[in-house]
PDB file of N, CA and C in Angstrom:
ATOM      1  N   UNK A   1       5.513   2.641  20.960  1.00  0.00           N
ATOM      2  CA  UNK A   1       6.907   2.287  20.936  1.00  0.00           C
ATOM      3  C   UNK A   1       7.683   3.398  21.639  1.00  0.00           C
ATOM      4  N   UNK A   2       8.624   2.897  22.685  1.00  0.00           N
ATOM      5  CA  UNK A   2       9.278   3.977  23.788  1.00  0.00           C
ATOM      6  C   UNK A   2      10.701   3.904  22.877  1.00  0.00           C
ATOM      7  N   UNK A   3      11.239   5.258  22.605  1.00  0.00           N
ATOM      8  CA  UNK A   3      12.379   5.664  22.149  1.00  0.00           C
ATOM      9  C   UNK A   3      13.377   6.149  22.937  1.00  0.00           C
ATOM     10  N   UNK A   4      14.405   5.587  23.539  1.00  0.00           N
ATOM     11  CA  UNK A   4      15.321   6.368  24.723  1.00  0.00           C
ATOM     12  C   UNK A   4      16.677   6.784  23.948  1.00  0.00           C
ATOM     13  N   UNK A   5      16.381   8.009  24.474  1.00  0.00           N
ATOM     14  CA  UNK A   5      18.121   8.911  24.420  1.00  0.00           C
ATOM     15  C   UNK A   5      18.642   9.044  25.465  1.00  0.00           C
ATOM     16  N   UNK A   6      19.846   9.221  25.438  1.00  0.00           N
ATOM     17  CA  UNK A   6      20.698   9.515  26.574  1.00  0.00           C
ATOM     18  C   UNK A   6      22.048  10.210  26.188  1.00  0.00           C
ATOM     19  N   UNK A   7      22.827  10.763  26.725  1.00  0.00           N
ATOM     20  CA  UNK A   7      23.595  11.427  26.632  1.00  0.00           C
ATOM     21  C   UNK A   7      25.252  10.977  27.219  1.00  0.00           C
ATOM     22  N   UNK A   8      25.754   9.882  26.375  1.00  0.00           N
ATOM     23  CA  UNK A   8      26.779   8.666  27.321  1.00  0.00           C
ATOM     24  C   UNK A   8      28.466   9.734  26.792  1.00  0.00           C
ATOM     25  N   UNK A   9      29.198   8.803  27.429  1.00  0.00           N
ATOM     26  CA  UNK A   9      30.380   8.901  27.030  1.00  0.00           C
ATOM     27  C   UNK A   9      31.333   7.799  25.855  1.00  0.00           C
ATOM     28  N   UNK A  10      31.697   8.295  25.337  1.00  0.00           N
ATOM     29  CA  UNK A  10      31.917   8.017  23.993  1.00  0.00           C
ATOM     30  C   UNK A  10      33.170   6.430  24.179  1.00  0.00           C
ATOM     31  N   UNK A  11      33.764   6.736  25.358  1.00  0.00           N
ATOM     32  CA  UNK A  11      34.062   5.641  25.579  1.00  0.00           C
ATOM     33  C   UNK A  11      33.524   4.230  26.403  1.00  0.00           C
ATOM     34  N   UNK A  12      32.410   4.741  26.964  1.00  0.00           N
ATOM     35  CA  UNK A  12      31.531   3.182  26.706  1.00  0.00           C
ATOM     36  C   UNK A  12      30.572   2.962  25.431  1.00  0.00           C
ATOM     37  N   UNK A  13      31.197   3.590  24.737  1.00  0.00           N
ATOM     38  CA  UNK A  13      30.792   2.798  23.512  1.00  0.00           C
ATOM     39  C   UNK A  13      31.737   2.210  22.875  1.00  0.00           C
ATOM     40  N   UNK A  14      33.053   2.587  22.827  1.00  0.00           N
ATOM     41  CA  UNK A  14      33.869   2.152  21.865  1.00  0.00           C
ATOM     42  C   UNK A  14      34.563   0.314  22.197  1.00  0.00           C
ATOM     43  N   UNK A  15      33.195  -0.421  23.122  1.00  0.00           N
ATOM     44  CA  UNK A  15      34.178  -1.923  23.306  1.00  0.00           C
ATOM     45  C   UNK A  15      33.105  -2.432  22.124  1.00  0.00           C
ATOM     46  N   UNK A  16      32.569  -1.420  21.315  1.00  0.00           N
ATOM     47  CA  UNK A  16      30.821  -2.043  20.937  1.00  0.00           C
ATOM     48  C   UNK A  16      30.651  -1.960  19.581  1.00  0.00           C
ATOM     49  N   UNK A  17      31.105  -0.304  19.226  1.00  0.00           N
ATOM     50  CA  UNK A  17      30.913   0.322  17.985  1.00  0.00           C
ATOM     51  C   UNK A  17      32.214   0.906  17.469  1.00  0.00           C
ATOM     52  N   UNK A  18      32.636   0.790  16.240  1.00  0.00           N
ATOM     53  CA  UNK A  18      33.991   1.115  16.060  1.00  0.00           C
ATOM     54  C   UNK A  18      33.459   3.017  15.917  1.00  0.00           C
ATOM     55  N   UNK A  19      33.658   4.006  16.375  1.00  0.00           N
ATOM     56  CA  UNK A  19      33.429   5.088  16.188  1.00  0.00           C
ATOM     57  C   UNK A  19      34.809   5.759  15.237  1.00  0.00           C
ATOM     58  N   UNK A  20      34.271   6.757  14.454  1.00  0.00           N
ATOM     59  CA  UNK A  20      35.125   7.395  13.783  1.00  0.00           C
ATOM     60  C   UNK A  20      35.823   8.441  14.298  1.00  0.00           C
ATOM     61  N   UNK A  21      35.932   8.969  15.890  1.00  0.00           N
ATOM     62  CA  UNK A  21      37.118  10.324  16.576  1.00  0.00           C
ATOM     63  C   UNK A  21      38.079   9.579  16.702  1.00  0.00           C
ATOM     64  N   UNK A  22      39.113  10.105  17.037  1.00  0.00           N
ATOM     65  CA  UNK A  22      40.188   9.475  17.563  1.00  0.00           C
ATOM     66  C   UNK A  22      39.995   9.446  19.177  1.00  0.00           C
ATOM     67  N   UNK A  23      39.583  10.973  19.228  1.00  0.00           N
ATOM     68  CA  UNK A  23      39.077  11.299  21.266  1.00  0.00           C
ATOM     69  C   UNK A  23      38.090  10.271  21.386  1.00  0.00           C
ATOM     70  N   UNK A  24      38.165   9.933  22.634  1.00  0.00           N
ATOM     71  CA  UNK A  24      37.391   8.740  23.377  1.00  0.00           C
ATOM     72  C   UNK A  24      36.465   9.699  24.447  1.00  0.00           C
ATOM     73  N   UNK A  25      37.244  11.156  24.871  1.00  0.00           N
ATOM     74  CA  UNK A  25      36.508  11.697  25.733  1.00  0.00           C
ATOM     75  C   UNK A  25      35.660  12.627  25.607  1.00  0.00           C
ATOM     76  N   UNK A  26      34.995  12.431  23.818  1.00  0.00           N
ATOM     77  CA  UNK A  26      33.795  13.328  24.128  1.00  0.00           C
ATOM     78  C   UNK A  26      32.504  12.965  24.512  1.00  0.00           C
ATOM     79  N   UNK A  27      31.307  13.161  24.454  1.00  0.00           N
ATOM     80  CA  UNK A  27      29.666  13.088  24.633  1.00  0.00           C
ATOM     81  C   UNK A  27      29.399  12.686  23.435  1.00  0.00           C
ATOM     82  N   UNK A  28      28.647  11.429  23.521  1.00  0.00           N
ATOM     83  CA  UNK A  28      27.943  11.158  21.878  1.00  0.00           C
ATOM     84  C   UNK A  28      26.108  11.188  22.869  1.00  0.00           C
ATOM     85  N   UNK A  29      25.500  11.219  21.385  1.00  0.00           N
ATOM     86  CA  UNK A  29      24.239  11.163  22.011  1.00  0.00           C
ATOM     87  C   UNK A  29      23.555   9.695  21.457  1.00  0.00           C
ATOM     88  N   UNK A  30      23.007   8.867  22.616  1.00  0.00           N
ATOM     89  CA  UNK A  30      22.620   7.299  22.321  1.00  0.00           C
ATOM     90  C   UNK A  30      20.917   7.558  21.948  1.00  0.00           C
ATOM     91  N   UNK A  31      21.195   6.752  20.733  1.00  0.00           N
ATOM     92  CA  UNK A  31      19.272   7.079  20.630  1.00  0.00           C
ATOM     93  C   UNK A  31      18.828   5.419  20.452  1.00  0.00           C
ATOM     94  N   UNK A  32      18.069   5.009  21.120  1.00  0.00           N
ATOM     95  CA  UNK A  32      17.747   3.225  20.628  1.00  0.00           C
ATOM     96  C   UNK A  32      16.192   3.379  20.153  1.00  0.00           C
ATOM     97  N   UNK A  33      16.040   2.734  19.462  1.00  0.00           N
ATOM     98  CA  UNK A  33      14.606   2.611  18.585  1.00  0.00           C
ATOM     99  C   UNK A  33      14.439   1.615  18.573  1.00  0.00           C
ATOM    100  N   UNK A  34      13.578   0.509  19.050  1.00  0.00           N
ATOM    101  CA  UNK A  34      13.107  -0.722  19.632  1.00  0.00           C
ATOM    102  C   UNK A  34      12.922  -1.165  17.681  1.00  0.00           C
ATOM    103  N   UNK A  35      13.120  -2.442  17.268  1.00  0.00           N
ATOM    104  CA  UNK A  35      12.762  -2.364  16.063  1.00  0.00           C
ATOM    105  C   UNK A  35      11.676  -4.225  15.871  1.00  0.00           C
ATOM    106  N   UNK A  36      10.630  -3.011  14.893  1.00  0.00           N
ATOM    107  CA  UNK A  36       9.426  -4.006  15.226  1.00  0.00           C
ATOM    108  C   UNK A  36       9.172  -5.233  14.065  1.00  0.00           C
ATOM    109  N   UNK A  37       9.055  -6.289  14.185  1.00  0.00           N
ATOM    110  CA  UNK A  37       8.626  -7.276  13.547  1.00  0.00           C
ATOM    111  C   UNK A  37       7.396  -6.988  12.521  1.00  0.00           C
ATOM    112  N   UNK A  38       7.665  -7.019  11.635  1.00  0.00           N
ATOM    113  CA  UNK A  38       6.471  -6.978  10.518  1.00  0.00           C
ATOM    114  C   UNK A  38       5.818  -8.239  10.278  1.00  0.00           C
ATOM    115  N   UNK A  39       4.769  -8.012  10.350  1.00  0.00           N
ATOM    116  CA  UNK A  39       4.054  -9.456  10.486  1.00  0.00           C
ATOM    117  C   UNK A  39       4.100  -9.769   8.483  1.00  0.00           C
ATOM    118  N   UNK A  40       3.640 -11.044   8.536  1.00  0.00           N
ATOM    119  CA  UNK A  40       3.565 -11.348   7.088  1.00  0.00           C
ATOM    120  C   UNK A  40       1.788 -11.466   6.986  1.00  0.00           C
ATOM    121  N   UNK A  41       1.067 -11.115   6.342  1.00  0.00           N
ATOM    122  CA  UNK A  41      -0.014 -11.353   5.365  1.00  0.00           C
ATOM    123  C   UNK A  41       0.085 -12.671   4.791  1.00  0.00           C
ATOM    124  N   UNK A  42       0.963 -13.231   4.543  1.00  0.00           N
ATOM    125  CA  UNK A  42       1.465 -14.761   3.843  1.00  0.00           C
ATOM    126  C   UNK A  42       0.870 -15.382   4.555  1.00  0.00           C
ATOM    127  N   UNK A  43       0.175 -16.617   4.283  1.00  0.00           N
ATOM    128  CA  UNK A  43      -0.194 -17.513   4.802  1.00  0.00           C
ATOM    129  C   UNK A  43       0.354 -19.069   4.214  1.00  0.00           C
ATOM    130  N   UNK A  44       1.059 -20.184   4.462  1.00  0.00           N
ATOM    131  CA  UNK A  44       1.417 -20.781   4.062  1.00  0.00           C
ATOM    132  C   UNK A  44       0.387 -21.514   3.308  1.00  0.00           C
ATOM    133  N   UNK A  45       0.499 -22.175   1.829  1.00  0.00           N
ATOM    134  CA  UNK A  45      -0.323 -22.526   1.255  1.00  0.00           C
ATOM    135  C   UNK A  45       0.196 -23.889   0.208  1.00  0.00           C
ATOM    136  N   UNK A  46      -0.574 -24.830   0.311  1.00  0.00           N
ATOM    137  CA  UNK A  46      -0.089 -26.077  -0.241  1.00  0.00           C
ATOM    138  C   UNK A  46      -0.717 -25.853  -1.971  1.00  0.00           C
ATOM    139  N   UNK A  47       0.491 -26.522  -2.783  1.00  0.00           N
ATOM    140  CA  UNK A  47       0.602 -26.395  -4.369  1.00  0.00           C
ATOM    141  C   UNK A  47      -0.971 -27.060  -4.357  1.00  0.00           C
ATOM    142  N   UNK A  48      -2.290 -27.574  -3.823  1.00  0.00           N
ATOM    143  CA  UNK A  48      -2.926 -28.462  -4.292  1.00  0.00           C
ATOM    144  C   UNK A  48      -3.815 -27.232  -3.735  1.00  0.00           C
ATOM    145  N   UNK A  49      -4.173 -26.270  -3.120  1.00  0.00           N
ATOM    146  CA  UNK A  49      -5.306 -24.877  -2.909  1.00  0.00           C
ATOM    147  C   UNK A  49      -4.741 -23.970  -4.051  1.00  0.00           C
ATOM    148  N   UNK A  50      -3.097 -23.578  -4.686  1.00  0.00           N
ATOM    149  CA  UNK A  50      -3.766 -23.026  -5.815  1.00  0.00           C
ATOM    150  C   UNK A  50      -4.374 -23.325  -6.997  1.00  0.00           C
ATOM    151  N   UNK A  51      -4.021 -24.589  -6.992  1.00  0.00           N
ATOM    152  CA  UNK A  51      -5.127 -24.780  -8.513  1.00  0.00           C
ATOM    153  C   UNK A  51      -6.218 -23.987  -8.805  1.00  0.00           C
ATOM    154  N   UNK A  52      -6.316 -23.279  -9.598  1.00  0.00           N
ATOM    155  CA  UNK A  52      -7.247 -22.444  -9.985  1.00  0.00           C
ATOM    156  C   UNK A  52      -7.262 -20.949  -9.702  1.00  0.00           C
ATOM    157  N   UNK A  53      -6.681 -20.493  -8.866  1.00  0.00           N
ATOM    158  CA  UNK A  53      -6.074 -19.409  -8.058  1.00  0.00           C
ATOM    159  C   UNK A  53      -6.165 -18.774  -9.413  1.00  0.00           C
ATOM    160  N   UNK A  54      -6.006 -18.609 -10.350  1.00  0.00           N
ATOM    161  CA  UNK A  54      -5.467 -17.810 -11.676  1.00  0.00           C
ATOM    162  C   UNK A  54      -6.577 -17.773 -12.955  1.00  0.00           C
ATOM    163  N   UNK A  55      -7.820 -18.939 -11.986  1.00  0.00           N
ATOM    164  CA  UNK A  55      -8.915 -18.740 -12.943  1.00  0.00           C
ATOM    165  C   UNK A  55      -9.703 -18.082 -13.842  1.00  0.00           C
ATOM    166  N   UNK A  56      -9.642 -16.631 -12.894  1.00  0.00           N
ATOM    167  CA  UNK A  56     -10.451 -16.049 -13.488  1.00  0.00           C
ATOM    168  C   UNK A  56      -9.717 -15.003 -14.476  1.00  0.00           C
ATOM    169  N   UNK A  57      -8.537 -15.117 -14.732  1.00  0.00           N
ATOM    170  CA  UNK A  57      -7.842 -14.449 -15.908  1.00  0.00           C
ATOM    171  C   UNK A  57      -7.637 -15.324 -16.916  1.00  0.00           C
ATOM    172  N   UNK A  58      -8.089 -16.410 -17.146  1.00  0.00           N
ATOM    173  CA  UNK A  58      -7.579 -17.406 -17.960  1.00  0.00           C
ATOM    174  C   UNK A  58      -8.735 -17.015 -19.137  1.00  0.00           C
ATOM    175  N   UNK A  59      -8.197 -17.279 -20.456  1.00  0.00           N
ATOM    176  CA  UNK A  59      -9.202 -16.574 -21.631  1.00  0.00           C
ATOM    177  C   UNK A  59      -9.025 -17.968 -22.474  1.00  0.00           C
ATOM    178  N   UNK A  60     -10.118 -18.565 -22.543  1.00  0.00           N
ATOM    179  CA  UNK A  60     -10.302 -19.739 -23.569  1.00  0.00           C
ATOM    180  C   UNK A  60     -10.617 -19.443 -24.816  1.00  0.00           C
ATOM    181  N   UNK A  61     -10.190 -18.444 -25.231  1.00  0.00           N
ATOM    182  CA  UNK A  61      -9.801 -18.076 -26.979  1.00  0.00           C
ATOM    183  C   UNK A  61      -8.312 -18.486 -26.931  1.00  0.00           C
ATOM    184  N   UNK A  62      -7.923 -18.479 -26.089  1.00  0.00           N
ATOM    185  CA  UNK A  62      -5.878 -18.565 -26.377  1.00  0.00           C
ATOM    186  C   UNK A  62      -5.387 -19.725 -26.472  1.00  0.00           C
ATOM    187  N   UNK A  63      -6.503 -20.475 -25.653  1.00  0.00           N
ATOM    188  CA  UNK A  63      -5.856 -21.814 -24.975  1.00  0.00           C
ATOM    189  C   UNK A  63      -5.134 -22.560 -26.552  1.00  0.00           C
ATOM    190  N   UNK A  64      -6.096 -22.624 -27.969  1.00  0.00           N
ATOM    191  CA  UNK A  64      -5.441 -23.209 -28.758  1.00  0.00           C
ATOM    192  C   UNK A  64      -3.982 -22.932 -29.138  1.00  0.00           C
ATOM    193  N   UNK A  65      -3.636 -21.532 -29.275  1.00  0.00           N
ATOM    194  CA  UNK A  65      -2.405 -20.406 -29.454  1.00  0.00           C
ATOM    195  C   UNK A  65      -1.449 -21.013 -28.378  1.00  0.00           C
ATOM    196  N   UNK A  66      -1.947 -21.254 -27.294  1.00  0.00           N
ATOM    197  CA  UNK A  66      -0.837 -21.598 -26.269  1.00  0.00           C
ATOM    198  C   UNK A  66      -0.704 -22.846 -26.903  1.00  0.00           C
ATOM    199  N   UNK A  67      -1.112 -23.685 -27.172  1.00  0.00           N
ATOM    200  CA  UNK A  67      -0.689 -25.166 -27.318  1.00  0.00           C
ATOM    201  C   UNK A  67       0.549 -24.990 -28.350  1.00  0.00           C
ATOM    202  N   UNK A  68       0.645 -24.115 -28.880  1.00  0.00           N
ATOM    203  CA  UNK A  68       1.859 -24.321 -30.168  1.00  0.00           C
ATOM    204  C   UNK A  68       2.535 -22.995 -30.290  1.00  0.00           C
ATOM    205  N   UNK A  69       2.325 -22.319 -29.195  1.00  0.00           N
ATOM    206  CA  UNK A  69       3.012 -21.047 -28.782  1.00  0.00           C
ATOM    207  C   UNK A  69       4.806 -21.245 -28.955  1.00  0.00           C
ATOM    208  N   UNK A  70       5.244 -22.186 -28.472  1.00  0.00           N
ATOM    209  CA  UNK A  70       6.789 -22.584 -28.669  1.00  0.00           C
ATOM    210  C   UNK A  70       7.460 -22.534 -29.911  1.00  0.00           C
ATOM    211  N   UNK A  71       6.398 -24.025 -30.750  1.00  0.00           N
ATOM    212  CA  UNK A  71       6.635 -23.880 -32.129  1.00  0.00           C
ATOM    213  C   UNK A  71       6.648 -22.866 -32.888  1.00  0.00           C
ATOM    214  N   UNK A  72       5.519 -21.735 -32.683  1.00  0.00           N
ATOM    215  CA  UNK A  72       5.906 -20.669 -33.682  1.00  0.00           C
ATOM    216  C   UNK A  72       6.786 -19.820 -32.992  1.00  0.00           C
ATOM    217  N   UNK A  73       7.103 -19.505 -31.859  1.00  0.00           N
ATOM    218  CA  UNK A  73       8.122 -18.425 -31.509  1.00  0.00           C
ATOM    219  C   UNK A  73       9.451 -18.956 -32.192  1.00  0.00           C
ATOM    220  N   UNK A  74       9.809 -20.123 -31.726  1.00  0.00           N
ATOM    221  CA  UNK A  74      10.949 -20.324 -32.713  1.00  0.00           C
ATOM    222  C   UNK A  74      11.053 -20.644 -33.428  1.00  0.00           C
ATOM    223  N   UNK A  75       9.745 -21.357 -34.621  1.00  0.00           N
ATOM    224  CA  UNK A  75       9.595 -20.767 -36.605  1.00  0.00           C
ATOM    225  C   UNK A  75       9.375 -19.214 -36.742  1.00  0.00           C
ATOM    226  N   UNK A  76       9.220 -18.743 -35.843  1.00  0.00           N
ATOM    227  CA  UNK A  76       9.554 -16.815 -36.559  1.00  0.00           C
ATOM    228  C   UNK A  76      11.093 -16.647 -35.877  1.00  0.00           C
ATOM    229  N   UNK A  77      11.866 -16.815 -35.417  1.00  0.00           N
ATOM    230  CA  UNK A  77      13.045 -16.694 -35.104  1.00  0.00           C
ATOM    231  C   UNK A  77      13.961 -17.417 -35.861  1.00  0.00           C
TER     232      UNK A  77
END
């Protein structure tokens, strides 16, 4: 990635960037940094490939507990 500076006058910048001098006639220094696209890792994926995606954390001691998990949270509340 090529980084260019340059050394402009402060008033070709100001049709661009609101600058904070009041002087228009000093030296600012221009630095541009090309800015890069991050790719995504994501791959688009249809609701019917994750099924199961979560398999292997799933603990079939709970499964009964989950079935009535609602009911008792809000009979102890």
């Amino acid at each position: 990635m090529e980084v260019i500076r340059k050394i402009v006058s402060a008033d070709l910048l100001s049709p661009f960037i609101d600058l904070p001098w009041t002087r228009r006639d000093i030296q600012v220094e221009l630095i541009v940094i090309p800015q890069v696209e991050k790719t995504s890792r994501k791959r688009e994926v249809s609701a019917k490939s994750l099924k199961g995606c979560l398999k292997e954390y799933a603990n079939p001691a709970l499964w009964e507990k989950e079935q009535h998990a609602w009911e008792d949270n809000i009979s102890e509340k």
